[in-house]
N, C-alpha and C. Protein backbone atom coordinates (compact mmCIF):
# COMPACT_ATOMS: atom_id res chain seq x y z
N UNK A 1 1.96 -2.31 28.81
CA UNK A 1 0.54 -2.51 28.89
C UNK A 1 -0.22 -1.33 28.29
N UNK A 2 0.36 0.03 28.27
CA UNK A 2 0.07 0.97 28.07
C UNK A 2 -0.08 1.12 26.11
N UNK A 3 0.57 0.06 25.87
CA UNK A 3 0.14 0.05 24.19
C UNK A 3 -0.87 -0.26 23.76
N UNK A 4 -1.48 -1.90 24.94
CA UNK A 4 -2.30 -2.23 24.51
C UNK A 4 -3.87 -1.59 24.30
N UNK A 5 -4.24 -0.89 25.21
CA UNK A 5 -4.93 0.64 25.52
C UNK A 5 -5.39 1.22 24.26
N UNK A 6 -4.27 1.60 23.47
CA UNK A 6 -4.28 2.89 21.91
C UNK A 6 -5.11 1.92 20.88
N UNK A 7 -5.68 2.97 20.66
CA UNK A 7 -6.77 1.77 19.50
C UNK A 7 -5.66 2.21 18.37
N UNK A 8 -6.71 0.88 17.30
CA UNK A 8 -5.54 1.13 15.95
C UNK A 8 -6.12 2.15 15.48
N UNK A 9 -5.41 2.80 14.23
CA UNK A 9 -5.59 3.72 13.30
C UNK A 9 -7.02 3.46 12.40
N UNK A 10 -6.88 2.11 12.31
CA UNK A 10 -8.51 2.20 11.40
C UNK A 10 -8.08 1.73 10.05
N UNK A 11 -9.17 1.04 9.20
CA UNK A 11 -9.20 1.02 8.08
C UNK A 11 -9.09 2.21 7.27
N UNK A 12 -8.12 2.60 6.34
CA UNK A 12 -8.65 3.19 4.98
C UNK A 12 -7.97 5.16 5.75
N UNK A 13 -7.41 4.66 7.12
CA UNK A 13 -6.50 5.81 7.38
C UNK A 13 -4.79 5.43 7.10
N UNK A 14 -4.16 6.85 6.28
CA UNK A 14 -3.07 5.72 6.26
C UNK A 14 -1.90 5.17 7.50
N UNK A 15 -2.09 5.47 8.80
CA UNK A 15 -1.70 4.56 9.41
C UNK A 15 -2.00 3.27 9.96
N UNK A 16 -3.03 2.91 9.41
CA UNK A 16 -3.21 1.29 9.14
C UNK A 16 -2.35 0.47 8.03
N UNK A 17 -1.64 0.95 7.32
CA UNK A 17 -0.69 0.42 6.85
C UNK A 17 0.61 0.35 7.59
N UNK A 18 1.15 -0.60 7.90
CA UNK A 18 2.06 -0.75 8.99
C UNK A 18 3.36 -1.29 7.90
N UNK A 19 4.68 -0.57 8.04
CA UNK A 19 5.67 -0.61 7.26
C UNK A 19 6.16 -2.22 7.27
N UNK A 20 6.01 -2.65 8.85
CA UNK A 20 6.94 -3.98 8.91
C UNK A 20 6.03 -5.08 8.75
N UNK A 21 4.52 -5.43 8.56
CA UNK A 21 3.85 -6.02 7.86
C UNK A 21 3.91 -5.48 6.62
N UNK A 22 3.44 -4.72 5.94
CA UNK A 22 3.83 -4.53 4.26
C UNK A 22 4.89 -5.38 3.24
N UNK A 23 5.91 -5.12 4.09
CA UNK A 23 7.09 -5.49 3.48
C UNK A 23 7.43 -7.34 3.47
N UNK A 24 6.44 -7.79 4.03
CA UNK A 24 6.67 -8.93 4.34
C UNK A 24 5.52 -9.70 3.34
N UNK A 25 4.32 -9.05 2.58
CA UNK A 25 3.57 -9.49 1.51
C UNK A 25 4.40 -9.15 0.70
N UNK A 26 4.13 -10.18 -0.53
CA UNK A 26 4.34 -10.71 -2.06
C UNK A 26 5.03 -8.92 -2.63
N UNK A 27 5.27 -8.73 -3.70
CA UNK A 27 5.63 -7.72 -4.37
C UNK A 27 4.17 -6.16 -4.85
N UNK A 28 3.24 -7.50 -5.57
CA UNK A 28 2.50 -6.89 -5.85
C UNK A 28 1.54 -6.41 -4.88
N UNK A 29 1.54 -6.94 -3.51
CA UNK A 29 0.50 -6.94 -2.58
C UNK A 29 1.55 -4.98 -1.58
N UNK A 30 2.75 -5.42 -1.96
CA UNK A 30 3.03 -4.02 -1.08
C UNK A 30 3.10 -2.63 -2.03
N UNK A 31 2.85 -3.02 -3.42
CA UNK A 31 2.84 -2.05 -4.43
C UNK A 31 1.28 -1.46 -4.18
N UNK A 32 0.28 -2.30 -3.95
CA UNK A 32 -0.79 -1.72 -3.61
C UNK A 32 -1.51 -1.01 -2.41
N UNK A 33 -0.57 -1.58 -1.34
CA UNK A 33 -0.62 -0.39 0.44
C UNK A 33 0.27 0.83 -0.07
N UNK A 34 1.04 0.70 -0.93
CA UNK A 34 1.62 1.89 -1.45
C UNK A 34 0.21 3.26 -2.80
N UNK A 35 0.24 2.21 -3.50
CA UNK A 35 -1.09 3.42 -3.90
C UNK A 35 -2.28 3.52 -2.91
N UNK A 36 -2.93 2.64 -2.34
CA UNK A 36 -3.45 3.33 -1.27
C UNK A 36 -3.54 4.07 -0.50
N UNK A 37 -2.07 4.09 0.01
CA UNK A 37 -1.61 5.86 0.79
C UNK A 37 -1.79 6.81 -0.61
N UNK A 38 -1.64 6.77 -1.74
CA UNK A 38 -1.54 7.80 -2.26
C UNK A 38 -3.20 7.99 -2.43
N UNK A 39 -3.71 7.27 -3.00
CA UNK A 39 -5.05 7.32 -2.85
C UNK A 39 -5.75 7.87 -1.73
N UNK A 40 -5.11 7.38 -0.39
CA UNK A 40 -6.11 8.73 0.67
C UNK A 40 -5.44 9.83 0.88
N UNK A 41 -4.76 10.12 -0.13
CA UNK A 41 -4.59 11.64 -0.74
C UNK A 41 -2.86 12.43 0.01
N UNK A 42 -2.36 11.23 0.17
CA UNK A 42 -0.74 11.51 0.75
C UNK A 42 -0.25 12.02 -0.11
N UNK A 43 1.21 13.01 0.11
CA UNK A 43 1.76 13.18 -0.60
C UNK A 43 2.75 12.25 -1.11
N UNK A 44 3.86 12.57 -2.16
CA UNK A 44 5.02 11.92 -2.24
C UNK A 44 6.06 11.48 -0.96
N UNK A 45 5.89 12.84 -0.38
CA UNK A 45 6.95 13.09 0.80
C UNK A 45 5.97 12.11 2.14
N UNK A 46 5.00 12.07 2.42
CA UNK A 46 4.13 11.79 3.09
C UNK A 46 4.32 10.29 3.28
N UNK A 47 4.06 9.78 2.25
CA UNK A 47 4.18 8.15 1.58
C UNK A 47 6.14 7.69 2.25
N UNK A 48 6.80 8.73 1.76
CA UNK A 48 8.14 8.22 2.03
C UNK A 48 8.24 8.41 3.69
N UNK A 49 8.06 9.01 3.86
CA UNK A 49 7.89 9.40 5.02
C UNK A 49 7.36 8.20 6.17
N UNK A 50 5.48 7.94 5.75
CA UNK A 50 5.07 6.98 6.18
C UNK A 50 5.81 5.53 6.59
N UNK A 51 6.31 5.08 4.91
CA UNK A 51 6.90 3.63 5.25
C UNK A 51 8.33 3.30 4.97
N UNK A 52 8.82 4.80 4.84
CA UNK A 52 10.81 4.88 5.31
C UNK A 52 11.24 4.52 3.94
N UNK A 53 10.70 4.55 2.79
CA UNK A 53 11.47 4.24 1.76
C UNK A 53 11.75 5.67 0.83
N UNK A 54 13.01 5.32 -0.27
CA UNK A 54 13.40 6.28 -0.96
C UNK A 54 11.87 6.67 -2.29
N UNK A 55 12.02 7.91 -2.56
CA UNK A 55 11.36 7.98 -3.36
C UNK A 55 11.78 6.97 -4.91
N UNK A 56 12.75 6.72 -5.26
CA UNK A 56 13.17 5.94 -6.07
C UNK A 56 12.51 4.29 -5.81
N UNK A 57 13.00 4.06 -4.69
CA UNK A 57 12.88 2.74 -4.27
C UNK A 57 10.98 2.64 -4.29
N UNK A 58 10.17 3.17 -4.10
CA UNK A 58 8.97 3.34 -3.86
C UNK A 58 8.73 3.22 -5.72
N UNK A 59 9.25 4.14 -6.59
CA UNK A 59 8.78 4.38 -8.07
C UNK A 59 9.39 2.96 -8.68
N UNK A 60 10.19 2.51 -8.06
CA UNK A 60 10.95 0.84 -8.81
C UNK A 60 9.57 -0.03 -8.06
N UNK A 61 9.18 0.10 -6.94
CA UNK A 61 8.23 -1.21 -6.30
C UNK A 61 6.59 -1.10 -7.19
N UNK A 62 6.32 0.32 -7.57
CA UNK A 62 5.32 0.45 -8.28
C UNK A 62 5.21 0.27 -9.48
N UNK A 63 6.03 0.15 -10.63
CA UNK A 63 6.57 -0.10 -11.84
C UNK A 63 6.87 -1.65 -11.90
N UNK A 64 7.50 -2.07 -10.91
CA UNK A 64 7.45 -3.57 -11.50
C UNK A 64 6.18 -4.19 -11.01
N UNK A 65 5.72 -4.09 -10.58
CA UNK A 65 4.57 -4.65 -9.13
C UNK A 65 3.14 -4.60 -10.14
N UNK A 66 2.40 -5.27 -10.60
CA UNK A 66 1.14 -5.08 -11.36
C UNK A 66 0.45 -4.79 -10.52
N UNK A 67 -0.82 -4.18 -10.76
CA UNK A 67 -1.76 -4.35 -9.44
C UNK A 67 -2.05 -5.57 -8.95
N UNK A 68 -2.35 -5.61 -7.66
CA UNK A 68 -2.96 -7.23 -7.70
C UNK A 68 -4.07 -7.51 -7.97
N UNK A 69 -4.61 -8.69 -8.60
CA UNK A 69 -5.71 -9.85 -8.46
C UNK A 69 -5.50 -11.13 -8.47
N UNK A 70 -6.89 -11.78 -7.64
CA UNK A 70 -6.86 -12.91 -6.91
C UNK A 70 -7.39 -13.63 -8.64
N UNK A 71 -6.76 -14.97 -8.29
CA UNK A 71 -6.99 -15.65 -9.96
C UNK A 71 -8.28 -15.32 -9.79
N UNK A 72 -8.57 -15.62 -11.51
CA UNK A 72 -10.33 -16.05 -11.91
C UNK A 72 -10.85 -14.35 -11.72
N UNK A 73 -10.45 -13.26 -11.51
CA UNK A 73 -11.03 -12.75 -11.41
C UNK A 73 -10.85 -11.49 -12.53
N UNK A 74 -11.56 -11.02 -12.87
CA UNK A 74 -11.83 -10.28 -14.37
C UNK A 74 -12.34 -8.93 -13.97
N UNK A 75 -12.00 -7.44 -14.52
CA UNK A 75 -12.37 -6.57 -14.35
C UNK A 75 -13.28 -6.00 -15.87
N UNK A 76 -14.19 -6.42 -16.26
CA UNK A 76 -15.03 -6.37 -17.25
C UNK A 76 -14.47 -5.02 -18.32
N UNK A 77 -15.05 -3.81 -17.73
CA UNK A 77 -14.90 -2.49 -18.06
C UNK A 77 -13.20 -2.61 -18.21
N UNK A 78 -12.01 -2.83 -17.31
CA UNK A 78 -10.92 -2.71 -17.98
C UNK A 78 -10.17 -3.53 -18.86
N UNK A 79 -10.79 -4.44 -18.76
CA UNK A 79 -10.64 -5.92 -19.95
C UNK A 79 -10.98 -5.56 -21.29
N UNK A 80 -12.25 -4.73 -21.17
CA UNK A 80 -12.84 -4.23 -22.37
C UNK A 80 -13.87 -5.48 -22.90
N UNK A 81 -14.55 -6.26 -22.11
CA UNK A 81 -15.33 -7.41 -22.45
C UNK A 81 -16.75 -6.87 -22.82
């Protein structure tokens, strides 16, 4: 009962990324909770650390993994339109 109590971590901290939900979205969807931790300014070690993977295994999920977008949707400025 005592879990239910602890608030979550919060948006946009990186323990709101939760390892055993992550892993369970699409490819490209866990390549991007992965730059997000790096984005709120984690380290390498930090990131591995966070969601238990090898640094290798982390540089293979980001490399194949495009960023994501939802169809129909267009980034003007990086399209170059």
């Amino acid at each position: 009962m005592a879990a239910m109590n602890r608030p979550a971590p919060g948006f946009g901290k990186p323990g709101s990324i939760d390892p055993k939900v992550l892993f369970k979205l699409p490819l490209a969807m866990q390549a991007e909770g992965i730059r997000l931790l790096f984005e709120m300014g984690l380290t390498a070690s930090q990131v591995k650390k966070c969601i238990g993977l090898s640094a290798g295994t982390i540089d293979l999920i980001l490399q194949k993994a495009k960023p994501f977008t939802r169809g129909g949707d267009v980034n003007i400025v990086a399209e170059g339109m």
